[in-house]
N, C-alpha and C. Protein backbone atom coordinates (compact mmCIF):
# COMPACT_ATOMS: atom_id res chain seq x y z
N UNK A 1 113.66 115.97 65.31
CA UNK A 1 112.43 115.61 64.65
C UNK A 1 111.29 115.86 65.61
N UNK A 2 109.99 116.25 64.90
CA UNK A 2 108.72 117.08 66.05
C UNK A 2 108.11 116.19 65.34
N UNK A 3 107.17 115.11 66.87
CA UNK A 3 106.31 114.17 66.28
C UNK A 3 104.96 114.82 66.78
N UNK A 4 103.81 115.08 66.22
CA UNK A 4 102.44 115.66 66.51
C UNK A 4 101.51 115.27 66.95
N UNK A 5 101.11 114.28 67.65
CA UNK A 5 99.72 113.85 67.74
C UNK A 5 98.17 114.54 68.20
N UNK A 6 97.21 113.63 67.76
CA UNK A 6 96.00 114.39 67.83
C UNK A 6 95.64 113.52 68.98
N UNK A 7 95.23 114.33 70.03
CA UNK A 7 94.38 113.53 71.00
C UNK A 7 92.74 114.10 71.48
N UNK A 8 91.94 113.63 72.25
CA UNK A 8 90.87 114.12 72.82
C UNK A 8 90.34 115.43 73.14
N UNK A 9 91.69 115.42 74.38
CA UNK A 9 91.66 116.58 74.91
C UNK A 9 93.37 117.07 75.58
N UNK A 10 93.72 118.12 76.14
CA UNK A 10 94.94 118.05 76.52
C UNK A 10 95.39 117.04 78.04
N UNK A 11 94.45 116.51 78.52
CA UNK A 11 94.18 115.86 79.90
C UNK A 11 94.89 114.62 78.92
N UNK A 12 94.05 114.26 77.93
CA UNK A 12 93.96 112.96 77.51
C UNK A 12 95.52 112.79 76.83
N UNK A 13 96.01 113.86 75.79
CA UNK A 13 97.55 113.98 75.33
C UNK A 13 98.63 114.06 76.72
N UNK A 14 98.33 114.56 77.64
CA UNK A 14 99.33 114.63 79.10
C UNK A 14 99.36 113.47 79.16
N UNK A 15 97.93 112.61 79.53
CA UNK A 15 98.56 111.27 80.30
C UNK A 15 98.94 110.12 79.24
N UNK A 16 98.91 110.31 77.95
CA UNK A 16 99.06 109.89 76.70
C UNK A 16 100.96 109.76 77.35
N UNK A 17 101.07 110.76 77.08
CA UNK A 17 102.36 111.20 77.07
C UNK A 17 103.46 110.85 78.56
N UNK A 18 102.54 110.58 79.77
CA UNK A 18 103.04 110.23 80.92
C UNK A 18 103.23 108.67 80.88
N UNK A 19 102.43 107.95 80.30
CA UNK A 19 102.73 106.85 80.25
C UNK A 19 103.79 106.30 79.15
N UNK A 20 103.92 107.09 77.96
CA UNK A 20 104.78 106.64 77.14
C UNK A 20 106.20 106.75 78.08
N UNK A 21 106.49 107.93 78.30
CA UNK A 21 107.81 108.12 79.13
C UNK A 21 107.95 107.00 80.12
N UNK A 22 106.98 106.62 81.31
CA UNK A 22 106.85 105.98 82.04
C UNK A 22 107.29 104.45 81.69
N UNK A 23 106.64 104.15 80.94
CA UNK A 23 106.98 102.52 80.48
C UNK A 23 108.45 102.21 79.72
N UNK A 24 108.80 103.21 78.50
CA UNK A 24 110.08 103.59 78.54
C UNK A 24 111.33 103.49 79.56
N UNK A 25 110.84 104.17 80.54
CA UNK A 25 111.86 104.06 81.78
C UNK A 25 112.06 102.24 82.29
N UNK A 26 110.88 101.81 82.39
CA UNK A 26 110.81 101.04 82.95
C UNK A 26 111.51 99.72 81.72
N UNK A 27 111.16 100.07 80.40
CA UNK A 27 111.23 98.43 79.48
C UNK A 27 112.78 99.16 79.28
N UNK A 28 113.33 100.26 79.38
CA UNK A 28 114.82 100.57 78.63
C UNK A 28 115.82 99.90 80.25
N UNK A 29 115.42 99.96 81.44
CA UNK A 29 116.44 99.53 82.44
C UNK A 29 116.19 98.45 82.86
N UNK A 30 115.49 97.55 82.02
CA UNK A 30 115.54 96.03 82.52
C UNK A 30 115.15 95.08 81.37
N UNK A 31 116.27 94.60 80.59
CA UNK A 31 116.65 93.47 79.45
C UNK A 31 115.70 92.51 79.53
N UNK A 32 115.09 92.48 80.90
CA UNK A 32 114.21 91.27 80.66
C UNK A 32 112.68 91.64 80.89
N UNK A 33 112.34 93.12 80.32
CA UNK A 33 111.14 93.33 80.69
C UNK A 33 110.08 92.41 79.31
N UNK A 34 108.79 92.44 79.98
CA UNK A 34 108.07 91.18 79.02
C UNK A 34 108.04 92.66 77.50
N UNK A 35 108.36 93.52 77.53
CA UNK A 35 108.04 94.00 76.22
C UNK A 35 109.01 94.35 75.59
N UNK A 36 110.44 94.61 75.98
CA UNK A 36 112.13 94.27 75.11
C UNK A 36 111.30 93.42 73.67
N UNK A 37 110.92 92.74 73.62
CA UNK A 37 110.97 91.70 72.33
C UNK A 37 109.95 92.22 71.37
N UNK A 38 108.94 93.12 71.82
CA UNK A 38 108.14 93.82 70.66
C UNK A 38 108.37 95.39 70.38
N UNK A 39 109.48 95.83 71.17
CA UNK A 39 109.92 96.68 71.18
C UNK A 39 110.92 96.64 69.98
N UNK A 40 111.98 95.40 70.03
CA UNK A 40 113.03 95.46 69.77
C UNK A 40 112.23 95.21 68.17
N UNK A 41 111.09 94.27 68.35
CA UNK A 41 110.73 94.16 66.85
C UNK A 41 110.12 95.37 66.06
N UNK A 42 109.57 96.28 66.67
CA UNK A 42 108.70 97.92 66.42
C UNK A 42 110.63 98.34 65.64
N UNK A 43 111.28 98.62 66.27
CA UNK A 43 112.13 99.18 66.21
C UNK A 43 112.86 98.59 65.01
N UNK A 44 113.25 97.21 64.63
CA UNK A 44 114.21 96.63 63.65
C UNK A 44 114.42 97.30 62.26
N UNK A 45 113.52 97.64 62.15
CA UNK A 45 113.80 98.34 60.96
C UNK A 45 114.64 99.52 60.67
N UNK A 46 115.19 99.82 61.83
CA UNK A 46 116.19 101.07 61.86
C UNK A 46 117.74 100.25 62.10
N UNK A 47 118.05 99.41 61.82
CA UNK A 47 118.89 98.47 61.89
C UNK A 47 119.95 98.40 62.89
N UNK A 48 120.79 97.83 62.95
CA UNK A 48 121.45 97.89 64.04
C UNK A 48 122.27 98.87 64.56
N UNK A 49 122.53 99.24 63.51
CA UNK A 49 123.36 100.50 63.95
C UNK A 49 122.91 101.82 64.22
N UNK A 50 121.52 101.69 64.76
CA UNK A 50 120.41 102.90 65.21
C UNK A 50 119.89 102.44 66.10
N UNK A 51 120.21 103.26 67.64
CA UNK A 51 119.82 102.82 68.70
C UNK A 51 118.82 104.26 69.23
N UNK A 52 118.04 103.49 69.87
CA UNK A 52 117.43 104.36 70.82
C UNK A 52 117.90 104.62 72.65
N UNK A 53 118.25 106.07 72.76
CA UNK A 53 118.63 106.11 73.61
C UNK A 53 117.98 106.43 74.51
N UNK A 54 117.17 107.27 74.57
CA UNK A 54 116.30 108.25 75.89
C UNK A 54 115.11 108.25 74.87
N UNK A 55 113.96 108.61 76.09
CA UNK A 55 112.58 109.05 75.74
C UNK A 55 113.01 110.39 76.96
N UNK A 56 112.40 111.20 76.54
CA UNK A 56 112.28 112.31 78.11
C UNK A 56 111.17 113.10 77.75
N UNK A 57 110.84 113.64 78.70
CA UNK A 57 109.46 114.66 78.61
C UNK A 57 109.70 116.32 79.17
N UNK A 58 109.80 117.04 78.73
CA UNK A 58 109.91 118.64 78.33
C UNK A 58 108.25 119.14 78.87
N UNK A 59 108.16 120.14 77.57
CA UNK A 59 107.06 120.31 77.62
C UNK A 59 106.58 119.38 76.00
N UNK A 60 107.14 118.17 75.96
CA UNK A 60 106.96 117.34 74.78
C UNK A 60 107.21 116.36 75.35
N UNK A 61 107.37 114.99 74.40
CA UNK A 61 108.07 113.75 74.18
C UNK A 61 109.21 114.11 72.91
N UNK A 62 110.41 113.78 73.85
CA UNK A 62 111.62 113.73 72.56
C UNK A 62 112.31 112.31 72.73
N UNK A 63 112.59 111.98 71.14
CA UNK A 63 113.52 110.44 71.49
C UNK A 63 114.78 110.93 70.93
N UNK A 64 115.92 110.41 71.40
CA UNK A 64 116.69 110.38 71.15
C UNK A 64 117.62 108.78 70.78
N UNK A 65 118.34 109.22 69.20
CA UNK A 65 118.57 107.86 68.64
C UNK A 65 120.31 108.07 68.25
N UNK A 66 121.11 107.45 68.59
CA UNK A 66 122.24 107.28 68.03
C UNK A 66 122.63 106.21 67.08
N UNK A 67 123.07 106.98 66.27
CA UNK A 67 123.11 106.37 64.94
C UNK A 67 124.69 106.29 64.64
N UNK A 68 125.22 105.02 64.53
CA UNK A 68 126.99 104.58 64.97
C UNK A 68 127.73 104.76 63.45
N UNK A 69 127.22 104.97 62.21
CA UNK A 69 127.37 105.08 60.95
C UNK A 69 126.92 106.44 60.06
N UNK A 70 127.55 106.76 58.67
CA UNK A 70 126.75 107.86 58.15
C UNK A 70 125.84 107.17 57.57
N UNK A 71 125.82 105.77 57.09
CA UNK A 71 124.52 104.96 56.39
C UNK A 71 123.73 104.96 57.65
N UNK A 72 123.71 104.63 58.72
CA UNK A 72 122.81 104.54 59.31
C UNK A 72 121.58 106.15 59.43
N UNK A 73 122.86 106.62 59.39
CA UNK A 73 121.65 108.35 59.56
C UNK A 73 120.88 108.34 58.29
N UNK A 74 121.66 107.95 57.11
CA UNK A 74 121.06 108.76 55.76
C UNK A 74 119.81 107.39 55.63
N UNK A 75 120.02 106.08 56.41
CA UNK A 75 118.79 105.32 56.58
C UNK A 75 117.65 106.00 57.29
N UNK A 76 118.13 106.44 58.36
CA UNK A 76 116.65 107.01 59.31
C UNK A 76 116.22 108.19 58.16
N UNK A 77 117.11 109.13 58.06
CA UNK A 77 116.56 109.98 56.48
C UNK A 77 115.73 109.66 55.48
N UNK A 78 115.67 108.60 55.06
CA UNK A 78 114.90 107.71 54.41
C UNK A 78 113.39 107.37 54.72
N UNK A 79 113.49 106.74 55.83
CA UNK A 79 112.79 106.15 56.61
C UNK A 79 111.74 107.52 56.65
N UNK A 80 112.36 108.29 57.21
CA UNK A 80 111.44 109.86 57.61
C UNK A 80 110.79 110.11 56.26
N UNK A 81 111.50 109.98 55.08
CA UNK A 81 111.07 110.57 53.60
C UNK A 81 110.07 109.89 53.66
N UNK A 82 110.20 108.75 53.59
CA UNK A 82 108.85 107.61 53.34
C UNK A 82 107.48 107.63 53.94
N UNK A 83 107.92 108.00 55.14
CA UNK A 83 106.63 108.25 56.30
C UNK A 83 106.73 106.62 56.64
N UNK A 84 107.57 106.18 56.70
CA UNK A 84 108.14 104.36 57.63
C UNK A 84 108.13 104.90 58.66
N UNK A 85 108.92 106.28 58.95
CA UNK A 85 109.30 106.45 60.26
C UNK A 85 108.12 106.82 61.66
N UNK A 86 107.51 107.73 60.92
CA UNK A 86 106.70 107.92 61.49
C UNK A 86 105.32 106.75 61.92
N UNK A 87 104.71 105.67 60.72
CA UNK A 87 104.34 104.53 61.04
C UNK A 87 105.25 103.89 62.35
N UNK A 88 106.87 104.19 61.80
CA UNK A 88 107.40 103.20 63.69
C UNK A 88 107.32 104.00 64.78
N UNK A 89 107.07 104.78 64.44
CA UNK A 89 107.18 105.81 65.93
C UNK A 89 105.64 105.65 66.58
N UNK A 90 104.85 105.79 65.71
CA UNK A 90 103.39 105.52 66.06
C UNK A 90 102.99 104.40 66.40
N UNK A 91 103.95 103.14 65.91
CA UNK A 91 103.61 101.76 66.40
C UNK A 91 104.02 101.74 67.95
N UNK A 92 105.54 102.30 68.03
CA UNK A 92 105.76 102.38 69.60
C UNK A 92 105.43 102.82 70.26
N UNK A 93 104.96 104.39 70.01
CA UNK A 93 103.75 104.66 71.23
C UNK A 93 102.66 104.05 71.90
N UNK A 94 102.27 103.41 70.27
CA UNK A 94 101.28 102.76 71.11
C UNK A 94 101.13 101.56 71.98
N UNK A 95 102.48 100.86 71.55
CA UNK A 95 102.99 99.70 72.27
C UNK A 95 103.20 100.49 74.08
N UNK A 96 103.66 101.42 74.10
CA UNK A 96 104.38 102.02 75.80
C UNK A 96 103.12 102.96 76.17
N UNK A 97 101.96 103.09 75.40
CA UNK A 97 101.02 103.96 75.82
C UNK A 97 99.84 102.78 76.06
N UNK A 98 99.50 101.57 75.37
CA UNK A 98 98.91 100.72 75.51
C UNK A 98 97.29 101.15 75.77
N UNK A 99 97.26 102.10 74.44
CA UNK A 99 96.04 102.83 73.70
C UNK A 99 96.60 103.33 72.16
N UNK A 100 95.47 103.31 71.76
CA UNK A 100 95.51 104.04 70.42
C UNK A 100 96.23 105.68 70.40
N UNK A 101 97.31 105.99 69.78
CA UNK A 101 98.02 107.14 69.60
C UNK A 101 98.16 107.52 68.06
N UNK A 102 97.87 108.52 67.71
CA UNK A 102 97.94 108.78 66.26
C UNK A 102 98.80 110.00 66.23
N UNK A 103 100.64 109.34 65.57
CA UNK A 103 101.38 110.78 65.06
C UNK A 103 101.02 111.74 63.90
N UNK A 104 100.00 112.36 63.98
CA UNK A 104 99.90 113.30 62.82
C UNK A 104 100.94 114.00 62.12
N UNK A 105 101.76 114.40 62.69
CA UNK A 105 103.20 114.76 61.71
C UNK A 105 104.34 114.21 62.44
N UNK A 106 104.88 114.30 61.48
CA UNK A 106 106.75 114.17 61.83
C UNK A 106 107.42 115.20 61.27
N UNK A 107 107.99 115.92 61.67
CA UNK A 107 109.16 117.14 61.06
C UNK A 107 110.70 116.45 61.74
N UNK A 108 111.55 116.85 60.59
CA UNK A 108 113.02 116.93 60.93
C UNK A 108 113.92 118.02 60.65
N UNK A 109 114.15 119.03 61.24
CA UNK A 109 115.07 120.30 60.76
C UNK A 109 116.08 119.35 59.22
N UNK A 110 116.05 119.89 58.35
CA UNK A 110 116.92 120.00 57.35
C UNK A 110 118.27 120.26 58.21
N UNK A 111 118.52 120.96 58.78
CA UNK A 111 119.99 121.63 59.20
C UNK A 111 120.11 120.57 61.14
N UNK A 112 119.34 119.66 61.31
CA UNK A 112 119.57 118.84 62.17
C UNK A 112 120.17 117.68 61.43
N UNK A 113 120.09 116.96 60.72
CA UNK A 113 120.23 115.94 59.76
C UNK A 113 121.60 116.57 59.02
N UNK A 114 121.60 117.54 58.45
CA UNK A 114 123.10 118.49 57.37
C UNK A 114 124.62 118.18 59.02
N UNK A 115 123.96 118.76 60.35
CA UNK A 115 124.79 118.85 61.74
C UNK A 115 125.47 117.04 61.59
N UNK A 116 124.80 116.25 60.97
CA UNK A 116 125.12 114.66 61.42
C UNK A 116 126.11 114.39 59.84
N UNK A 117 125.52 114.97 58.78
CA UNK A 117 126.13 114.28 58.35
C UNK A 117 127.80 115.03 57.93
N UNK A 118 127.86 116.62 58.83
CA UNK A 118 129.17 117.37 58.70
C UNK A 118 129.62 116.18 59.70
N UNK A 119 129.25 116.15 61.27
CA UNK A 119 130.06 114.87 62.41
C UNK A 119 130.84 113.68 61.06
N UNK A 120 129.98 112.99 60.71
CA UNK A 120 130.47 111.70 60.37
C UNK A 120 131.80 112.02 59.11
N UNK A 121 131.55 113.34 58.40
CA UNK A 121 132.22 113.63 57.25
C UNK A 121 133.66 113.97 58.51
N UNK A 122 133.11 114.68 59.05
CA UNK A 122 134.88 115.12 59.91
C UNK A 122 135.38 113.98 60.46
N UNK A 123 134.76 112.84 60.99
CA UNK A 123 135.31 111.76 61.46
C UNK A 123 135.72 110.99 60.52
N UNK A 124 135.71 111.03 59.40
CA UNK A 124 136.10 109.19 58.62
C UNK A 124 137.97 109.57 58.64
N UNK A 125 137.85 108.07 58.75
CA UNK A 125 139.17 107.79 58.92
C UNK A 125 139.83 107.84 60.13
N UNK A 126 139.13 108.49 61.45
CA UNK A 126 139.80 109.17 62.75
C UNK A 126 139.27 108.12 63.75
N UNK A 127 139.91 107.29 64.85
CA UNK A 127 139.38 106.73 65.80
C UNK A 127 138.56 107.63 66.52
N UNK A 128 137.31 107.60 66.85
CA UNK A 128 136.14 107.91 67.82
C UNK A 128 136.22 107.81 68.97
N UNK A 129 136.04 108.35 69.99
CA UNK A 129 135.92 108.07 71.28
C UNK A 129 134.28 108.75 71.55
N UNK A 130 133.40 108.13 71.85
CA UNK A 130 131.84 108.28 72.05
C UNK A 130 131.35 108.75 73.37
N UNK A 131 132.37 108.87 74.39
CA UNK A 131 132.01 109.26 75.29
C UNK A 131 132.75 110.53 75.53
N UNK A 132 133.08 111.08 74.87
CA UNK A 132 133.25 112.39 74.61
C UNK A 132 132.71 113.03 73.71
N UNK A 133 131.98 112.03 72.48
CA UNK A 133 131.34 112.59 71.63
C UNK A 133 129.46 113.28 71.78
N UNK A 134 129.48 111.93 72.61
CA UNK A 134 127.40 112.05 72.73
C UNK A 134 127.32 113.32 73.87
N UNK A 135 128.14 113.60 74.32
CA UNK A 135 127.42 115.89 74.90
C UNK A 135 127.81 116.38 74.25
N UNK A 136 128.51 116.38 73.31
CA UNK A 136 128.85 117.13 72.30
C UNK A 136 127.95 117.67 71.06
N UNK A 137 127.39 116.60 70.38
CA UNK A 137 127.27 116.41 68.84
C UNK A 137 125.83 116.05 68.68
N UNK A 138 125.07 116.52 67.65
CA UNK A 138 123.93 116.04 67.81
C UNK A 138 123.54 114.84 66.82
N UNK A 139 124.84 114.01 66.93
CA UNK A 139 124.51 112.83 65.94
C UNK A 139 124.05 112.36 66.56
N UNK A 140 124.12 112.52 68.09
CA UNK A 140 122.87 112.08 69.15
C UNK A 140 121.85 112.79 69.23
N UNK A 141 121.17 112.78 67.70
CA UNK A 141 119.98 113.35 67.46
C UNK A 141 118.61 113.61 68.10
N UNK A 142 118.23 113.89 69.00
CA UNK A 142 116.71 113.97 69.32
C UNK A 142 116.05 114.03 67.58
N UNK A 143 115.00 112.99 67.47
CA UNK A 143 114.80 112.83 66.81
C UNK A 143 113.30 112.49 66.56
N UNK A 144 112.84 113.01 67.76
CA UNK A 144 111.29 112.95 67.49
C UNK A 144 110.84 113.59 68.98
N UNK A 145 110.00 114.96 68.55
CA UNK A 145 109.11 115.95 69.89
C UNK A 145 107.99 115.83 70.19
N UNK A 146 106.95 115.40 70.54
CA UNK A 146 106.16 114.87 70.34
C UNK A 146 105.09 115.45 70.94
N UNK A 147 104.25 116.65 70.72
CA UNK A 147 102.75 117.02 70.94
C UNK A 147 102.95 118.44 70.95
């Protein structure tokens, strides 16, 4: 998924974008950082069985979300249809950017989303092992690029 935002200038989208990653690092490796709890609330709506795994920076912002169910994917699917998703993605930026951030689009490859839901169709019924699965498969979706 390619998230878009409009900023100032490209100075102003860089450090937009340095701090999102930045605070990320910092609230994802410590359970007790003071923003876990508005994070975790930005986020609830993707339910439990949709986690966020990585933020990283490219020549973008990409998140990456693992999603432990095929309901859970065909939920974030949803979510994206609606433009929910993009409202949460824009709420969390601005929570880890701690300025105003506006996602002007969200895109999701059609054939990124079709890749998750062949994974879950070949798995039912088969015990999982996940740590052989997440370099593999892109049900560990990057799921949002961001500028």
């Amino acid at each position: 998924m390619d998230a878009e935002i409009e900023g100032l200038s490209v100075d102003d989208v860089i450090q937009r974008e340095d701090k999102i990653v930045s605070q990320w690092r910092e609230v994802s490796a410590n359970e007790q950082h003071e923003l876990c709890e508005k994070v975790d609330e930005i986020l609830r709506p993707l339910g439990f069985e949709t986690s966020l795994l990585v933020i990283r920076r490219a020549n973008s912002i990409a998140l990456y979300f693992l999603c432990m169910t095929l309901l859970a994917v065909t939920s974030l699917r949803d979510l994206w249809r609606s433009r929910q998703l993009r409202d949460i993605v824009q709420s969390f930026f601005i929570l880890l950017a701690d300025t105003d951030v506006y996602v002007k689009k969200l895109t999701w490859p059609l054939s990124d989303y079709e890749r998750c839901l062949q994974f879950f169709s070949s798995c039912q019924g088969k015990l999982t092992i996940w740590s052989e699965i997440i370099p593999q498969h892109s049900c560990v979706t990057r799921v949002v690029e961001l500028f």
